[in-house]
N, C-alpha and C. Protein backbone atom coordinates (compact mmCIF):
# COMPACT_ATOMS: atom_id res chain seq x y z
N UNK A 1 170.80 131.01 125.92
CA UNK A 1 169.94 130.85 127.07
C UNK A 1 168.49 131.00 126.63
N UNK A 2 167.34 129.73 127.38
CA UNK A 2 166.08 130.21 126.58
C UNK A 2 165.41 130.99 128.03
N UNK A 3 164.59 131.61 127.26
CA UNK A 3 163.49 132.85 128.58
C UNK A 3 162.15 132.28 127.83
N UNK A 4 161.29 132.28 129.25
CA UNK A 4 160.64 131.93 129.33
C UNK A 4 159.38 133.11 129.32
N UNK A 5 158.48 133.76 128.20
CA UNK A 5 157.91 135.07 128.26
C UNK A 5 156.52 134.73 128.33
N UNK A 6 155.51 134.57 129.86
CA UNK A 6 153.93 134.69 129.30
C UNK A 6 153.37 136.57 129.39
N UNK A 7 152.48 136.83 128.41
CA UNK A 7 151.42 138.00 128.64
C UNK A 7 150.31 137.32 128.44
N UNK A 8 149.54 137.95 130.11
CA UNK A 8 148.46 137.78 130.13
C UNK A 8 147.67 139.14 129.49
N UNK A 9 146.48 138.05 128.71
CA UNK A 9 146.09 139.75 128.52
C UNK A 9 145.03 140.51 129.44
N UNK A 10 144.49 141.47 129.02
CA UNK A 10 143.64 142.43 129.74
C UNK A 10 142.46 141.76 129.11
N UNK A 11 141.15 142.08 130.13
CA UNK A 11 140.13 141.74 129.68
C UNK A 11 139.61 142.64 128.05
N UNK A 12 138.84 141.67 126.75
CA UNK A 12 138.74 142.70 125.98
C UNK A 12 139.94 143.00 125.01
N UNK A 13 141.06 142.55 125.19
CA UNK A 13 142.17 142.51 124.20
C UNK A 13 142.13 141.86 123.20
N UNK A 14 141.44 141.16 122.63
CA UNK A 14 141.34 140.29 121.33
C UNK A 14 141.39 141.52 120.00
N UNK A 15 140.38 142.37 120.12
CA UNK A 15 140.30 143.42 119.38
C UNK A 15 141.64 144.39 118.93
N UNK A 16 142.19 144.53 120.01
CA UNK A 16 143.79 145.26 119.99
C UNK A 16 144.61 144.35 119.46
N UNK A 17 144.44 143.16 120.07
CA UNK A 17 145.59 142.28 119.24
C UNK A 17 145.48 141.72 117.87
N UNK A 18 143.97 141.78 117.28
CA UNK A 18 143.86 141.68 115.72
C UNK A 18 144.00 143.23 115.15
N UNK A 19 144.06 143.87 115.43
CA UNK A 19 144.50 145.57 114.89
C UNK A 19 145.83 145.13 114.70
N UNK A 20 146.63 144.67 115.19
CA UNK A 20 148.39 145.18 115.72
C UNK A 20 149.12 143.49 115.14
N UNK A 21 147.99 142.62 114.63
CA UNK A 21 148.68 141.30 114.13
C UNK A 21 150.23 141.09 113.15
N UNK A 22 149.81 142.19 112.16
CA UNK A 22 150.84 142.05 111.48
C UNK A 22 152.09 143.14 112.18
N UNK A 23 151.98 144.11 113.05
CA UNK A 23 153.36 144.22 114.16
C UNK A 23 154.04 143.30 114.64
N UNK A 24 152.78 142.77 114.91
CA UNK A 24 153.49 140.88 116.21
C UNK A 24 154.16 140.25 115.12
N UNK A 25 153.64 139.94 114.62
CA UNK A 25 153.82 138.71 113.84
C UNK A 25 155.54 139.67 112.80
N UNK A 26 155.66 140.51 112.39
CA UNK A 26 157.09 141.38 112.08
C UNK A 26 158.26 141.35 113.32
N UNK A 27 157.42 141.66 114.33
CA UNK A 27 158.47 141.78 115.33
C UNK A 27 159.36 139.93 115.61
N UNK A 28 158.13 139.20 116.04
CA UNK A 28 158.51 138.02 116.34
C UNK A 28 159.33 137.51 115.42
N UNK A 29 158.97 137.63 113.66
CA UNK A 29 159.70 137.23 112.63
C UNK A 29 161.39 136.97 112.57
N UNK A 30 161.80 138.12 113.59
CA UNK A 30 163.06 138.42 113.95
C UNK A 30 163.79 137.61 114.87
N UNK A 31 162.57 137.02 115.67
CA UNK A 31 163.09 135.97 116.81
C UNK A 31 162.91 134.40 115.71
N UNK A 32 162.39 134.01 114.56
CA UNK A 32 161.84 132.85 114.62
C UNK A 32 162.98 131.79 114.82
N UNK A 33 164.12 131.98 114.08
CA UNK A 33 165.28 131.06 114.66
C UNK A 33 165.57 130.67 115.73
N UNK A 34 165.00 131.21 117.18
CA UNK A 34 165.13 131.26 118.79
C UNK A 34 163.86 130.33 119.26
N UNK A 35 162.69 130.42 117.87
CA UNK A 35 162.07 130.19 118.86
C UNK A 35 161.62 128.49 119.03
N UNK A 36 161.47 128.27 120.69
CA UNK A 36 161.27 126.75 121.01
C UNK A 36 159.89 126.20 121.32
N UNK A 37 159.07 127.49 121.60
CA UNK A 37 157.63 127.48 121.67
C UNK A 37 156.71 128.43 121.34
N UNK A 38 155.49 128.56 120.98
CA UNK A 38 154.94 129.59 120.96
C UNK A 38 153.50 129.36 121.24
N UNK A 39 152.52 130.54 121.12
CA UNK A 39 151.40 130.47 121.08
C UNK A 39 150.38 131.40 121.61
N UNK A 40 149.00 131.13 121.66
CA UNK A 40 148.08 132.20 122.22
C UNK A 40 147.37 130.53 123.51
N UNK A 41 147.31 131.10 124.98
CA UNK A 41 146.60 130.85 125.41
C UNK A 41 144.95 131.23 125.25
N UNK A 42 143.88 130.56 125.52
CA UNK A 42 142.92 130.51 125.30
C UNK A 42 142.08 130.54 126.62
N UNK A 43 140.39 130.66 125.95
CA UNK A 43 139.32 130.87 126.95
C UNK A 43 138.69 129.18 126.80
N UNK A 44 139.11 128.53 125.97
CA UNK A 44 138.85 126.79 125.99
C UNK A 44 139.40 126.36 124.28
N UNK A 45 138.41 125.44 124.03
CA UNK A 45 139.14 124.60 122.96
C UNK A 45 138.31 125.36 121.81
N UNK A 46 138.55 125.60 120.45
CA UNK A 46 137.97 125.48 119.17
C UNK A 46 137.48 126.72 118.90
N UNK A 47 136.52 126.81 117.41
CA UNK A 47 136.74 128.46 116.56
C UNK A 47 136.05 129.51 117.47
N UNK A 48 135.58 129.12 118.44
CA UNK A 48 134.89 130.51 119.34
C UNK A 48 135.90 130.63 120.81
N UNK A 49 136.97 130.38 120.68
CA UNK A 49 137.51 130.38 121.56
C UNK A 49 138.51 131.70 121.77
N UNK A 50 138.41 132.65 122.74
CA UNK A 50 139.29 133.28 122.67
C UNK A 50 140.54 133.48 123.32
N UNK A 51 141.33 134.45 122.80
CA UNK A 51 143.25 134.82 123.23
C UNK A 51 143.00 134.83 124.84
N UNK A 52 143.85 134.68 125.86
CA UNK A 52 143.76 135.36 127.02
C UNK A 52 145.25 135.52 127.35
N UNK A 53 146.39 135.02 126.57
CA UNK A 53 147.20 135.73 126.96
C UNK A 53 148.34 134.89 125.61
N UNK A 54 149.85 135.20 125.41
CA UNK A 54 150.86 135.07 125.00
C UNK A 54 151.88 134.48 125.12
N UNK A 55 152.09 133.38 124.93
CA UNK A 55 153.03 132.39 125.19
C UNK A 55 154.55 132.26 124.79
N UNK A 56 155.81 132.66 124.62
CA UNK A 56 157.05 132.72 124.01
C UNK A 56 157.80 131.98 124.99
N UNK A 57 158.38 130.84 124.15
CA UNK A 57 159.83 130.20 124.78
C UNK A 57 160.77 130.66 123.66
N UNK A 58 161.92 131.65 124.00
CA UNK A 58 163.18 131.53 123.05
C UNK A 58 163.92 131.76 123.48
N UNK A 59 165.32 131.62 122.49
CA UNK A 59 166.69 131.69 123.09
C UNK A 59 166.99 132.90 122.52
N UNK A 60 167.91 133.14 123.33
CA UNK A 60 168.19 134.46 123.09
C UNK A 60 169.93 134.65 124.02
N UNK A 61 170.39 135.71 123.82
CA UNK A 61 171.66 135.87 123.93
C UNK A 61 171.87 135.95 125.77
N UNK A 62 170.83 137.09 126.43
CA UNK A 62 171.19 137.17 127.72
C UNK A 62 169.60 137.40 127.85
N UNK A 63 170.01 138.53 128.98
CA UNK A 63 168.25 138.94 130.25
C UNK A 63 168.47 140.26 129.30
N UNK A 64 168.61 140.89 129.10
CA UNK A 64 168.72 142.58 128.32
C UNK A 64 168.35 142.04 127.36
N UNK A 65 168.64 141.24 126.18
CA UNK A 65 168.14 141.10 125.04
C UNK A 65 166.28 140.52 125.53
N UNK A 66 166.36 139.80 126.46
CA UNK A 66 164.96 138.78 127.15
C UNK A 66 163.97 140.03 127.66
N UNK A 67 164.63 140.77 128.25
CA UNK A 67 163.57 142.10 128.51
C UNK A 67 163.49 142.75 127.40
N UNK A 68 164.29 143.04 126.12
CA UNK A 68 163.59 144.04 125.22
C UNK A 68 162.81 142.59 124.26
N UNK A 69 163.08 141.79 124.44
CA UNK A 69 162.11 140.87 123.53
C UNK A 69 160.40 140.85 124.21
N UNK A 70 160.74 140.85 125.88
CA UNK A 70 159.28 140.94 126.56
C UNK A 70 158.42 142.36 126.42
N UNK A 71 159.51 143.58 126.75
CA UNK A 71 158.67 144.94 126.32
C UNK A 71 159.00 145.85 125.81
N UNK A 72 159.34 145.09 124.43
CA UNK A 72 159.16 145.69 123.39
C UNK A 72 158.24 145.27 121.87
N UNK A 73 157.69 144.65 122.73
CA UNK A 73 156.56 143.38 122.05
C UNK A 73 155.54 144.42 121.14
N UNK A 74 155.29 144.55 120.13
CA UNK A 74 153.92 145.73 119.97
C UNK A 74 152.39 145.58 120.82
N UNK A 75 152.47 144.40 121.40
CA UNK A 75 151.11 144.06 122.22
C UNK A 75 151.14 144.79 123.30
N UNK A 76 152.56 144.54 123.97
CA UNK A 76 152.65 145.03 125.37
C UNK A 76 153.00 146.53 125.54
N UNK A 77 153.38 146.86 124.20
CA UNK A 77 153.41 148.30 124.17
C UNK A 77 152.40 149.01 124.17
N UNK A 78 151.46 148.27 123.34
CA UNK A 78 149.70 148.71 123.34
C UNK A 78 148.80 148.47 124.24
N UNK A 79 149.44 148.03 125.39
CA UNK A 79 148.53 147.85 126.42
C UNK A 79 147.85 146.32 126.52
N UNK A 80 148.03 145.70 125.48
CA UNK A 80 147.21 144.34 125.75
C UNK A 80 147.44 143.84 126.58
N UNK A 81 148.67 143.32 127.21
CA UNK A 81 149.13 142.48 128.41
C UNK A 81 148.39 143.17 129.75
N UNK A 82 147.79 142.42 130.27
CA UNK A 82 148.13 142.95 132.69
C UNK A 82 149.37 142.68 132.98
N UNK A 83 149.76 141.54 132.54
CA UNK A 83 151.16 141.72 133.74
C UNK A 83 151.96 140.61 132.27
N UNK A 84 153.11 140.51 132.75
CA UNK A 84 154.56 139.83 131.54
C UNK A 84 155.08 139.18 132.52
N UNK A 85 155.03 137.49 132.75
CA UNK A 85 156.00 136.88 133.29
C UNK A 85 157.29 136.46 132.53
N UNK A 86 158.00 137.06 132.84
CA UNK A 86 159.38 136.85 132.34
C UNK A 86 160.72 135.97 132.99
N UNK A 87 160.73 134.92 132.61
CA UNK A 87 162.04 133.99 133.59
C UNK A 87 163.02 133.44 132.89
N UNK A 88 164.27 133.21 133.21
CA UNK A 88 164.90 132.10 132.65
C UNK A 88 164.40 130.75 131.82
N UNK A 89 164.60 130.04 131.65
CA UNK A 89 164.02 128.63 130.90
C UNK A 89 164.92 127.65 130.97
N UNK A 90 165.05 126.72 131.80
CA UNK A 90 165.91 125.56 132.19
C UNK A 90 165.44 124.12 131.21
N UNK A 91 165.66 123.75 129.86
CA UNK A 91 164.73 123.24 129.26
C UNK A 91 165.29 122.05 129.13
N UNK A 92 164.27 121.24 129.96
CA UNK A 92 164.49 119.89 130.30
C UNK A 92 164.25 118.53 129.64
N UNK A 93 163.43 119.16 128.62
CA UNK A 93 162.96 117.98 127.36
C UNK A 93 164.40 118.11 126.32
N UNK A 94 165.01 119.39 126.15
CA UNK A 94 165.55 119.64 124.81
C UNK A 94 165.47 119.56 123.57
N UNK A 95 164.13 120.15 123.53
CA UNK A 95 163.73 119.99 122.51
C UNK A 95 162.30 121.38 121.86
N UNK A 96 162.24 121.77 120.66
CA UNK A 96 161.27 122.44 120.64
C UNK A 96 159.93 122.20 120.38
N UNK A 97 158.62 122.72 120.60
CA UNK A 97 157.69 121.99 120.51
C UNK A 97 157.29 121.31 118.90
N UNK A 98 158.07 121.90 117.78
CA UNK A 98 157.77 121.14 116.41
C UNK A 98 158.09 119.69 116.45
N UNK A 99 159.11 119.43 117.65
CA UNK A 99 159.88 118.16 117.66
C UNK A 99 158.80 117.25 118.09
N UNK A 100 157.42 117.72 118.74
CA UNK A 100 156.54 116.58 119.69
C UNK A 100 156.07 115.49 118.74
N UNK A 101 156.12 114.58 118.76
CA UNK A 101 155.59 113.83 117.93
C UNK A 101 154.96 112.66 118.55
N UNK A 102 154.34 112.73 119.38
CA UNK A 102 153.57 111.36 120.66
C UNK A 102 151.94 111.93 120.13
N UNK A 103 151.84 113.28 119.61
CA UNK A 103 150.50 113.59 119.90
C UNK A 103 149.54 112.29 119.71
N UNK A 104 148.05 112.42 120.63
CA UNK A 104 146.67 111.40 120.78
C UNK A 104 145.90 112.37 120.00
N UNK A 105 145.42 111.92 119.02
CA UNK A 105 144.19 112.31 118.34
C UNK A 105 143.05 112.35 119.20
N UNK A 106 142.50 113.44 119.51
CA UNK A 106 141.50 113.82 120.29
C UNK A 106 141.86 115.00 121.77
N UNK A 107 143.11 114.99 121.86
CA UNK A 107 143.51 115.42 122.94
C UNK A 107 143.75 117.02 122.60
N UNK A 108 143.89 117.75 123.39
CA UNK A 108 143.97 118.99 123.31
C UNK A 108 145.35 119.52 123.88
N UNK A 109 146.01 120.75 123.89
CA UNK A 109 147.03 121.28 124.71
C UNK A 109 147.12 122.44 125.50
N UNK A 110 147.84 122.22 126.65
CA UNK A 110 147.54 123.32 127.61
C UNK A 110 149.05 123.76 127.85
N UNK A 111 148.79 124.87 128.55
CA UNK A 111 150.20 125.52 129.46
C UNK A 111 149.88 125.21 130.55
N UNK A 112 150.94 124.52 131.88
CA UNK A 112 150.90 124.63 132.76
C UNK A 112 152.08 124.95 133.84
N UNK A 113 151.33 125.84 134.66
CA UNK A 113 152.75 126.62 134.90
C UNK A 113 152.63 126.27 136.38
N UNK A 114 153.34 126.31 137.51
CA UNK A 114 153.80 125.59 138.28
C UNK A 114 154.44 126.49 139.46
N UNK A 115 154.81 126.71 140.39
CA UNK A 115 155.21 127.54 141.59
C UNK A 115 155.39 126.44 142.65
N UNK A 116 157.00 126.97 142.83
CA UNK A 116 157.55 126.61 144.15
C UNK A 116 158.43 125.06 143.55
N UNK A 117 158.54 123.95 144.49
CA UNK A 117 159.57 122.89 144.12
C UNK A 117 159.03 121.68 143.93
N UNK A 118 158.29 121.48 142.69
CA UNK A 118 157.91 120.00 142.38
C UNK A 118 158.80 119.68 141.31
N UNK A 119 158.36 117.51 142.21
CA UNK A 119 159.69 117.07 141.53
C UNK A 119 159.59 116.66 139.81
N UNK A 120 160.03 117.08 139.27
CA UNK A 120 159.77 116.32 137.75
C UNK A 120 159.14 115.51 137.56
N UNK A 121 158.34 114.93 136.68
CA UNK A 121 157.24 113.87 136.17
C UNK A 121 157.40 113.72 134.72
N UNK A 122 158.21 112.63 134.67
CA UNK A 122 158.41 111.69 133.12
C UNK A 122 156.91 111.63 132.38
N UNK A 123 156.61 112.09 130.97
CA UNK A 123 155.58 111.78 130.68
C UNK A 123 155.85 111.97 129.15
N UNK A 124 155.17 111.32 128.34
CA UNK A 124 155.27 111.19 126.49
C UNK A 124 154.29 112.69 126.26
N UNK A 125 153.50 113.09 127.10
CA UNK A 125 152.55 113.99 126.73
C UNK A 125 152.98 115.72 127.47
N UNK A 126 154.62 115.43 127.35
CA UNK A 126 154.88 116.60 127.51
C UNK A 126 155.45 117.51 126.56
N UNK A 127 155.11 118.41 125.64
CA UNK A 127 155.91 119.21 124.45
C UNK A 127 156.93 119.36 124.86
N UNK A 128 157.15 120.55 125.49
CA UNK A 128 158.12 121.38 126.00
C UNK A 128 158.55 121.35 127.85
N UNK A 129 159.19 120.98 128.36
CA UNK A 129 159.06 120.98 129.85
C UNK A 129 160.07 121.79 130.47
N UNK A 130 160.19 122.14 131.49
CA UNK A 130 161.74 122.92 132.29
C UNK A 130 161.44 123.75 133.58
N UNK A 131 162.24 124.02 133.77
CA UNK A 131 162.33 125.15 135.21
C UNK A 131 162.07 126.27 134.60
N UNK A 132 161.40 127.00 135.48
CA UNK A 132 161.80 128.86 135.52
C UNK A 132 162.87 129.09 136.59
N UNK A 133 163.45 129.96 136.13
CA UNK A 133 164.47 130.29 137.05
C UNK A 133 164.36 131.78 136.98
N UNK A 134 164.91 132.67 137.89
CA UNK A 134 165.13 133.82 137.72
C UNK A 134 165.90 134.29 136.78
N UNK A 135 166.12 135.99 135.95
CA UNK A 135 166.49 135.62 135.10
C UNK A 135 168.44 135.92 135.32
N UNK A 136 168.94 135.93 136.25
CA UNK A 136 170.39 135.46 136.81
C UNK A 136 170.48 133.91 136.81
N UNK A 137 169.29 133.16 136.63
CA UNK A 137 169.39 131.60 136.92
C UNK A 137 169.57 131.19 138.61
N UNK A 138 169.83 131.57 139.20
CA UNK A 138 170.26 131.33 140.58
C UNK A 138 169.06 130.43 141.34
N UNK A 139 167.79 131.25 140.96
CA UNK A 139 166.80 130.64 141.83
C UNK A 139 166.24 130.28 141.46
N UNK A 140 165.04 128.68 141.62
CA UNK A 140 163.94 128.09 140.64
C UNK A 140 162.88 128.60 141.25
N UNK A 141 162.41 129.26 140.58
CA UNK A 141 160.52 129.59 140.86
C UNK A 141 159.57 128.43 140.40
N UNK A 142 159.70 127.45 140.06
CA UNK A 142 159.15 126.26 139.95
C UNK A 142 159.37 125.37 138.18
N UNK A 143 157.98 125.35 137.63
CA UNK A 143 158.32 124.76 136.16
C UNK A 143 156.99 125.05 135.53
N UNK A 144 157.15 124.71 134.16
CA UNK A 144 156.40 124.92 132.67
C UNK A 144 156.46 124.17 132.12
N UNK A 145 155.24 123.68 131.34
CA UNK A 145 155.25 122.95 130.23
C UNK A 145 154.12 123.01 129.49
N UNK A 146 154.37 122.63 128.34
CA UNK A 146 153.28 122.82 127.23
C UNK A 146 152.94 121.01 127.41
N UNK A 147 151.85 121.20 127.23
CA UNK A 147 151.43 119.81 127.33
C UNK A 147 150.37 119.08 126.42
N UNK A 148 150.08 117.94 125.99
CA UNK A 148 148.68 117.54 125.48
C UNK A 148 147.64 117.05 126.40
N UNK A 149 146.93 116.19 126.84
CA UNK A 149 145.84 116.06 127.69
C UNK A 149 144.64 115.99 126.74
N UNK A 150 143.67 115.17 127.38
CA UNK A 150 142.13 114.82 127.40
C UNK A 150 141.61 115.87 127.66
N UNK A 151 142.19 116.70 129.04
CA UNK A 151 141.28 117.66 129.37
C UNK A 151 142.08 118.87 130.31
N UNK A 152 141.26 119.56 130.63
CA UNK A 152 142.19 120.26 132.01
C UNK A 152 142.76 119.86 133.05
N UNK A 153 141.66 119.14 133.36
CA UNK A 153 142.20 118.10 134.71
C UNK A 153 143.32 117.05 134.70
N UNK A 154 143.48 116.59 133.56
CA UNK A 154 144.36 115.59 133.02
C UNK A 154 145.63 116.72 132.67
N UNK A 155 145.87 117.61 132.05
CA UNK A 155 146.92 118.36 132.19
C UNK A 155 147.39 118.86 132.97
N UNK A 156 146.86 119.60 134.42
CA UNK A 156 146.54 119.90 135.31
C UNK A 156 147.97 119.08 136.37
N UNK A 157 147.23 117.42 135.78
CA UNK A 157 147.94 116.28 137.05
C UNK A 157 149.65 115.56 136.19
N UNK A 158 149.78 116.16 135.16
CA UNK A 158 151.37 115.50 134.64
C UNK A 158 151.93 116.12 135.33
N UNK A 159 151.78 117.68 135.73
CA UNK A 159 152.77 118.02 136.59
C UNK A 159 152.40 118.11 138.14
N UNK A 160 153.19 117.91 139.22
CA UNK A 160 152.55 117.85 140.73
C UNK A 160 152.16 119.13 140.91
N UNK A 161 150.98 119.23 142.10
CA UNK A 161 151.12 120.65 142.33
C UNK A 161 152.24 121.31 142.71
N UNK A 162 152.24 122.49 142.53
CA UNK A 162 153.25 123.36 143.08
C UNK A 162 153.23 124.00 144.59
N UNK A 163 154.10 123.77 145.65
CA UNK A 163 153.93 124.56 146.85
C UNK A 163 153.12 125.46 146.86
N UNK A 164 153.05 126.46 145.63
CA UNK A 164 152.04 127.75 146.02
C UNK A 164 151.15 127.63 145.45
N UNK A 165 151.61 127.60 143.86
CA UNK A 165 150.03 127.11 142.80
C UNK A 165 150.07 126.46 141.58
N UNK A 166 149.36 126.35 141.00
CA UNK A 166 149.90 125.59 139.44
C UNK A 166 148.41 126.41 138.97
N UNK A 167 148.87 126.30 137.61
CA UNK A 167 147.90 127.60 137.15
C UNK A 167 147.91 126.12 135.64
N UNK A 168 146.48 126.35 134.86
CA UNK A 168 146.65 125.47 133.56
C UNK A 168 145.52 125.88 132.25
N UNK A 169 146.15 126.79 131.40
CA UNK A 169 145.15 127.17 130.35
C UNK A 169 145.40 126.50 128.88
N UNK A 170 144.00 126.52 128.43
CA UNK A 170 144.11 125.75 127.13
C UNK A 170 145.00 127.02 126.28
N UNK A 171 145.57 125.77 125.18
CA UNK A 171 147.11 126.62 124.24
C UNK A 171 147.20 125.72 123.16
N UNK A 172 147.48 126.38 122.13
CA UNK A 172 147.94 125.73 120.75
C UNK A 172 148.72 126.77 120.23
N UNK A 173 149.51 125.44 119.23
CA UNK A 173 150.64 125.94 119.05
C UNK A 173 150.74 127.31 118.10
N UNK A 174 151.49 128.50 118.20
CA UNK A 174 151.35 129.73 117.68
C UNK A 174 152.38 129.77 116.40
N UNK A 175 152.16 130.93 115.89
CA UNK A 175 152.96 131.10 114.50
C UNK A 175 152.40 131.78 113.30
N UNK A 176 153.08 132.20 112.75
CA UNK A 176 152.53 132.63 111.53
C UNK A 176 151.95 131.78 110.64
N UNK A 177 150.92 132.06 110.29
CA UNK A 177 149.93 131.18 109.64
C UNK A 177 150.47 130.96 108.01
């Protein structure tokens, strides 16, 4: 089953999370076979750009293994995160984001996350796509996807809005360097 893990961080966390890099980067090591996405959301595009939060798609066995993968994170233990969205992952591309291969030279990538019941939208410029579900699966809290795009606004519109909100931050792809 994949879970779907964002941390946002706290204002000012960049500093904590380059202290504690090589924790993350040990801990995650353990997941890398699981994992289908990754990354650091951002404050925009390029070298002055900073973290604002934590991106993880992986598979994993159940929700108990999915909660100690969400907090037991060394970030979130240290306080970096405000809040850990944690959901199911209904993954509708099947595929992980190494697999994308449509990328446009010039285009950038975002997360966009989604609330409530919009209907799917076929698109080449989607990495990773799927439902959140709760993490019993029972209920859809809407959808996710990693995406490429021109811009915000253009990432923004592959997926419909969502009944409540659609939320869309710049993201590239994460990993050990």
């Amino acid at each position: 089953m994949e879970y779907f893990v964002y941390g946002r961080d706290v204002p000012g966390a960049g500093a904590l999370k380059q202290r504690l890099a090589e924790e993350h980067w040990a801990f995650m090591d353990q997941y890398a076979e699981g994992m289908v996405a990754r990354g650091p959301t951002l404050t925009g595009q390029g070298d002055d750009a900073e973290s604002t939060g934590s991106l993880h798609i992986v598979d994993l066995p159940d929700a108990e293994a999915a909660h100690a993968f969400a907090y037991e994170e060394p970030y979130y233990l240290a306080g970096a995160f405000e809040s850990v969205l944690l959901c199911r992952f209904d993954n509708l591309l099947g595929r992980k984001m190494w697999d994308f291969t449509d990328g446009v030279e010039g285009n950038d990538r975002f997360l966009v996350i989604t609330t409530g019941e919009p209907a799917p939208v076929p698109s080449k410029h989607l990495i990773v796509y799927g439902e959140l579900l709760t993490l019993d699966g029972r209920t859809r809290l809407g959808h996710a996807a990693t995406v490429e795009a021109p811009d915000l606004e253009s990432a923004a519109n592959l997926l419909p809005p969502g009944e409540r909100s659609t939320e869309v931050f710049p993201w590239t792809f994460g990993g050990r360097r």
